[in-house]
Protein backbone atom coordinates (compact mmCIF):
# COMPACT_ATOMS: atom_id res chain seq x y z
CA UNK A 1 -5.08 10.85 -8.86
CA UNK A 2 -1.87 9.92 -10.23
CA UNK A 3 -3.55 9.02 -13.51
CA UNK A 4 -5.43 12.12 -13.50
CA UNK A 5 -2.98 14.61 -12.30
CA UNK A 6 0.41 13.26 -13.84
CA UNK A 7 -0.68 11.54 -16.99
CA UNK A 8 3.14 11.43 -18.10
CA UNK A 9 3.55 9.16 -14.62
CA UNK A 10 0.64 6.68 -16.42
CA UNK A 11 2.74 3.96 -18.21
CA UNK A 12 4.84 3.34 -14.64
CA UNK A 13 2.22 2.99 -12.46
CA UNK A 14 1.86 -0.54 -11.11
CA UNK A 15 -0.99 -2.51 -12.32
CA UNK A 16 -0.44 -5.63 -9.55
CA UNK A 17 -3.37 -6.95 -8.50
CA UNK A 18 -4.41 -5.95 -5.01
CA UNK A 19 -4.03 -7.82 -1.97
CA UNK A 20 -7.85 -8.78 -2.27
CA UNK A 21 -8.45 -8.85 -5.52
CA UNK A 22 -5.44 -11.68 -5.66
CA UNK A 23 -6.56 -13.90 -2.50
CA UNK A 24 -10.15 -13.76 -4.05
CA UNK A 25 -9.07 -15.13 -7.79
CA UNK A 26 -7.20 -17.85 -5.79
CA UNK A 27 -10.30 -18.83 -3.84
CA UNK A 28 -12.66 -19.16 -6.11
CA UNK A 29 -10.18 -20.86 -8.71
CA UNK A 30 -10.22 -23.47 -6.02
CA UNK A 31 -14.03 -23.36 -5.39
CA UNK A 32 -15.66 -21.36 -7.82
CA UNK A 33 -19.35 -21.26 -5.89
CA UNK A 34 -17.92 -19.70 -3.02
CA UNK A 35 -18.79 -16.35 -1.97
CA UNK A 36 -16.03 -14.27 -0.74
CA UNK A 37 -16.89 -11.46 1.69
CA UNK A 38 -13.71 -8.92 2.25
CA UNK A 39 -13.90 -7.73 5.74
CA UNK A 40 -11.17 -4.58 6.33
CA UNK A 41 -11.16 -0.90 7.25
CA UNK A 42 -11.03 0.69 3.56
CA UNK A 43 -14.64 1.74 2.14
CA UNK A 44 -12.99 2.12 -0.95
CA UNK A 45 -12.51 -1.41 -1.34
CA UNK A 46 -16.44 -1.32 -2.09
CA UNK A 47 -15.64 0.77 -5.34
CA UNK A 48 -12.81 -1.66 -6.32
CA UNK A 49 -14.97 -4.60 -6.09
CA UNK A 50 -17.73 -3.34 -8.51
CA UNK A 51 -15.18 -2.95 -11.17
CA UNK A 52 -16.10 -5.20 -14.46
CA UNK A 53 -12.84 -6.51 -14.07
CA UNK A 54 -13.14 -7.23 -10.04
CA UNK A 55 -17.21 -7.60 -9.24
CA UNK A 56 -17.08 -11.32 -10.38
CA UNK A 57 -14.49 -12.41 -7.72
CA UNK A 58 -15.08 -10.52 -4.88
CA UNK A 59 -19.19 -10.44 -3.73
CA UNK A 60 -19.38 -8.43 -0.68
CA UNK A 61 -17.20 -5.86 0.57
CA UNK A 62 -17.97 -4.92 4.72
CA UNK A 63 -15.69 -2.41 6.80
CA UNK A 64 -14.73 -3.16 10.27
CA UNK A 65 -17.37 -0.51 11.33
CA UNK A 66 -20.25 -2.54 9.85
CA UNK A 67 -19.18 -5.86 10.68
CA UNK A 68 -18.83 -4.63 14.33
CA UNK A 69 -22.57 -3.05 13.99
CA UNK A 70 -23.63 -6.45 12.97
CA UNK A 71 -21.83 -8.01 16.08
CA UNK A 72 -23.78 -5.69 18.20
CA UNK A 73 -27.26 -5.81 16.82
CA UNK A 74 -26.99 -9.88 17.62
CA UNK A 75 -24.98 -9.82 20.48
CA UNK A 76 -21.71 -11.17 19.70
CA UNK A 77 -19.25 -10.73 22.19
CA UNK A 78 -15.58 -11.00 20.10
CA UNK A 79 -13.52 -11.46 22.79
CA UNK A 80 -16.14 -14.59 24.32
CA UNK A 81 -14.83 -16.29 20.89
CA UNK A 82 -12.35 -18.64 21.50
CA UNK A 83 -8.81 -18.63 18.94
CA UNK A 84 -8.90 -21.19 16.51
CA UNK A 85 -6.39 -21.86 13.82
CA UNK A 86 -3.84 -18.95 13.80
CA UNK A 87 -3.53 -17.34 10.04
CA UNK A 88 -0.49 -18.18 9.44
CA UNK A 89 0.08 -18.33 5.43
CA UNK A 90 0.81 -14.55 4.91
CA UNK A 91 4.81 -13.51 5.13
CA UNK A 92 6.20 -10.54 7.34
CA UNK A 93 6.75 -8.50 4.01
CA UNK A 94 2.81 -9.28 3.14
CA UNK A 95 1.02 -8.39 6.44
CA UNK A 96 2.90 -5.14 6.34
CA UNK A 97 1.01 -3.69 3.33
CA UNK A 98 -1.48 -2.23 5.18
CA UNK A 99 0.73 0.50 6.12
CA UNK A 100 2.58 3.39 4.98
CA UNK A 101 5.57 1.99 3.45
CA UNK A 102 4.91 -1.43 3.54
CA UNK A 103 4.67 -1.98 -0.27
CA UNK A 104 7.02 -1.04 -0.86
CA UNK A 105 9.33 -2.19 1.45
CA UNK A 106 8.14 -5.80 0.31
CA UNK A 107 8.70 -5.26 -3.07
CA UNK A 108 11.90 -3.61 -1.83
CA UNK A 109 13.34 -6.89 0.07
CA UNK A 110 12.64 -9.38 -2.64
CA UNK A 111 14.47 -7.00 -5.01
CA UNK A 112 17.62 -7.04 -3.04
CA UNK A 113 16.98 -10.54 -1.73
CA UNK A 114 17.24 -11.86 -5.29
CA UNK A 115 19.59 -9.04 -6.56
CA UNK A 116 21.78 -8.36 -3.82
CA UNK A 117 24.17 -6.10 -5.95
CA UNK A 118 21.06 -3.27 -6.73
CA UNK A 119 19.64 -0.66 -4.12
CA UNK A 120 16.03 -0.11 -4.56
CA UNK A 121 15.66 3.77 -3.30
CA UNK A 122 12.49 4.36 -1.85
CA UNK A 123 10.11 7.27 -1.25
CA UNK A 124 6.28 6.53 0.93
CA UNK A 125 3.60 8.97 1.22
CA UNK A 126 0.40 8.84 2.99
CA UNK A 127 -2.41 11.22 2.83
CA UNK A 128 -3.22 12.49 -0.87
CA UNK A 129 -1.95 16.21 -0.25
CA UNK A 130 1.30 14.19 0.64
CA UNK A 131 1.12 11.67 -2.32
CA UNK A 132 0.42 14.73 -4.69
CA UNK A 133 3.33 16.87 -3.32
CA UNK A 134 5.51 13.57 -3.58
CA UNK A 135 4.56 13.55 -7.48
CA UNK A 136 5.29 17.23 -8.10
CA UNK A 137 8.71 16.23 -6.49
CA UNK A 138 9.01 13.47 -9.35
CA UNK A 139 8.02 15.69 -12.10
CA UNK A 140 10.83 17.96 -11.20
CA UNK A 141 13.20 14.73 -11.36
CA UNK A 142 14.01 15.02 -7.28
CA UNK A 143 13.21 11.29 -7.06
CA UNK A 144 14.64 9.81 -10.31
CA UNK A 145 14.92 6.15 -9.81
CA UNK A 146 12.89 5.59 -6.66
CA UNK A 147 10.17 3.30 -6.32
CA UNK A 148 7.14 5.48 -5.01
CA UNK A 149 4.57 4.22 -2.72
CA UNK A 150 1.06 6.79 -1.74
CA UNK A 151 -1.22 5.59 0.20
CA UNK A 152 -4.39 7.91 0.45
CA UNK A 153 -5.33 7.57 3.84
CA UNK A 154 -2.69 8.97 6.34
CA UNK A 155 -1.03 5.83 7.90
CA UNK A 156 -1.94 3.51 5.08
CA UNK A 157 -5.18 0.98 4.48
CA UNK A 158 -5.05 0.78 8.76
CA UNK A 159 -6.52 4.23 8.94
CA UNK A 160 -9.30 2.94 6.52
CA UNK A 161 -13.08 5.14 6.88
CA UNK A 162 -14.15 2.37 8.12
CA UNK A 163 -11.81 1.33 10.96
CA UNK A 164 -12.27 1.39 15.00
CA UNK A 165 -9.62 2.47 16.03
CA UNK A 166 -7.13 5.25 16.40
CA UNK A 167 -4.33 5.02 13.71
CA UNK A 168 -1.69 4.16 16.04
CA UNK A 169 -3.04 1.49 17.73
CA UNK A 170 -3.57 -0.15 14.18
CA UNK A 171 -0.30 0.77 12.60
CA UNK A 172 1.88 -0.60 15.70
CA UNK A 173 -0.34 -3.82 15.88
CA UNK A 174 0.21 -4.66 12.11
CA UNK A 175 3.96 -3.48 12.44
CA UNK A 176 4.17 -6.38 15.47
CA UNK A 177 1.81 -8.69 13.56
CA UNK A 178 4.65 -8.12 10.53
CA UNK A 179 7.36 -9.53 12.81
CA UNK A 180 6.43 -12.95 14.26
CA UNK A 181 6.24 -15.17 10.70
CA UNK A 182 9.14 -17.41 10.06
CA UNK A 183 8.14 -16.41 6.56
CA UNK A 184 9.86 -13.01 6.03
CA UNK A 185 9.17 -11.60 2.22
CA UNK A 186 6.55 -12.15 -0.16
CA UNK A 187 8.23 -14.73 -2.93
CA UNK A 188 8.69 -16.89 0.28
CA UNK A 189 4.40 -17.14 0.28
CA UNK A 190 3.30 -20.75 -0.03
CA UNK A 191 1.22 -19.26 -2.77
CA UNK A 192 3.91 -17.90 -5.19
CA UNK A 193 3.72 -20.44 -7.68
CA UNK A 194 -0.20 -20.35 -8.37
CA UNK A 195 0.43 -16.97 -9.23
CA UNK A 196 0.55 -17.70 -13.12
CA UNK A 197 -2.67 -19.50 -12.47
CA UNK A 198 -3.84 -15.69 -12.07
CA UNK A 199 -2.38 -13.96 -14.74
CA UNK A 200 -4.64 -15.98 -17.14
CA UNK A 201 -7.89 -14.57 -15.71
C-alpha cells in the first residue's frame, strides 16, 4: 500500500527480512533438506512465501485455523500434550513483533541501547485505513523524523485471518509472553552474529 499509494515514501521503506523469512534461511543453512512449515495466524504469510525470492526457504505456510482443523479431524487433544522444552531463544523485544508497536519498539530499544544520546520518535498504526491516514500525516511532514510502524490487521500479526481467538486475548498473552526472557532486545539474540550468513543469500 505504501508502495502503491506514497511512491515518494518507496526508498525508506524497510526491506528487513521478516521474522519468518529470517528463522527459515537460518534453518535450512543449517540443514538444507529440511522442510520448514510456518504455523501462525496471518494468511498472508501464504502470499509471502510464494515469492521467487521466499518460496525456496519456506515450503508450507498453515494458519492457526487449519492446523487446529487438522487437530480435530485426528483427534488431538492440545492440552493432553505434555510441555517439553520451553522456546526460549527469542528476546522480549522479538516476541513482541506480533503486535501493534512491537517493531518498532525493538528496533526502538537497540537504537537507544547502543546510542543512548538519540531519541527514536515513534508513530504505530494498525488497521490499513489507520496506516493510510498515518501516511497522509507524513506527506504533510506532521511526523518528520519518526520511525513508522503499520500493521494491516488491527492489533498487529495476533489478529491474523487465520487466528482463534479474540484480539485481546492474543495481544495481552504475547505482551506477557514479551516479559519473562532474561533476554530483553533483539541484538541480545543468540543468533545475531549468523546474521551476515543471511545477507549473502
Amino acid at each position: 500500500m505504501a508502495k502503491k499509494e506514497f511512491p515518494q515514501f518507496a526508498p525508506y521503506i524497510s526491506m528487513a527480512l521478516t521474522p519468518m523469512v529470517l528463522t527459515a534461511r537460518m534453518i535450512k543453512k543449517d540443514d538444507p533438506n529440511c522442510k520448514v512449515v510456518f504455523i501462525g495466524p496471518c494468511a498472508a504469510k501464504k502470499l509471502e512465501a510464494s515469492r521467487k525470492s521466499v518460496r525456496s526457504d519456506v515450503d508450507f505456510v498453515l494458519t492457526f485455523e487449519e492446523v487446529m482443523g487438522m487437530f480435530e479431524a485426528k483427534g488431538v487433544n492440545l492440552l493432553s500434550i505434555e510441555d517439553v522444552t520451553p522456546l526460549e531463544a527469542g528476546t522480549n523485544d522479538g516476541r513482541g513483533f506480533a503486535v501493534s508497536g512491537g517493531v518498532a519498539k525493538a528496533v526502538k530499544n537497540v537504537i537507544e541501547k547502543k546510542h543512548p544520546e538519540m531519541t527514536v520518535k515513534v508513530q504505530a498504526a494498525e488497521g490499513l485505513k489507520n496506516c493510510k491516514t498515518m501516511l497522509m500525516m507524513a506527506k504533510a511532514g506532521r511526523l518528520n523524523g519518526y520511525l513508522l510502524e503499520g500493521m494491516a490487521c488491527p492489533g498487529g500479526c495476533v489478529a491474523g485471518a487465520g487466528t482463534l481467538q479474540p484480539i485481546a486475548k492474543s495481544s495481552a498473552a504475547v505482551k506477557r509472553y514479551a516479559t519473562e526472557n532474561a533476554k530483553k532486545t533483539s541484538d541480545e539474540s543468540q543468533y545475531a552474529d549468523r546474521l551476515h550468513e543471511l545477507a549473502e543469500n
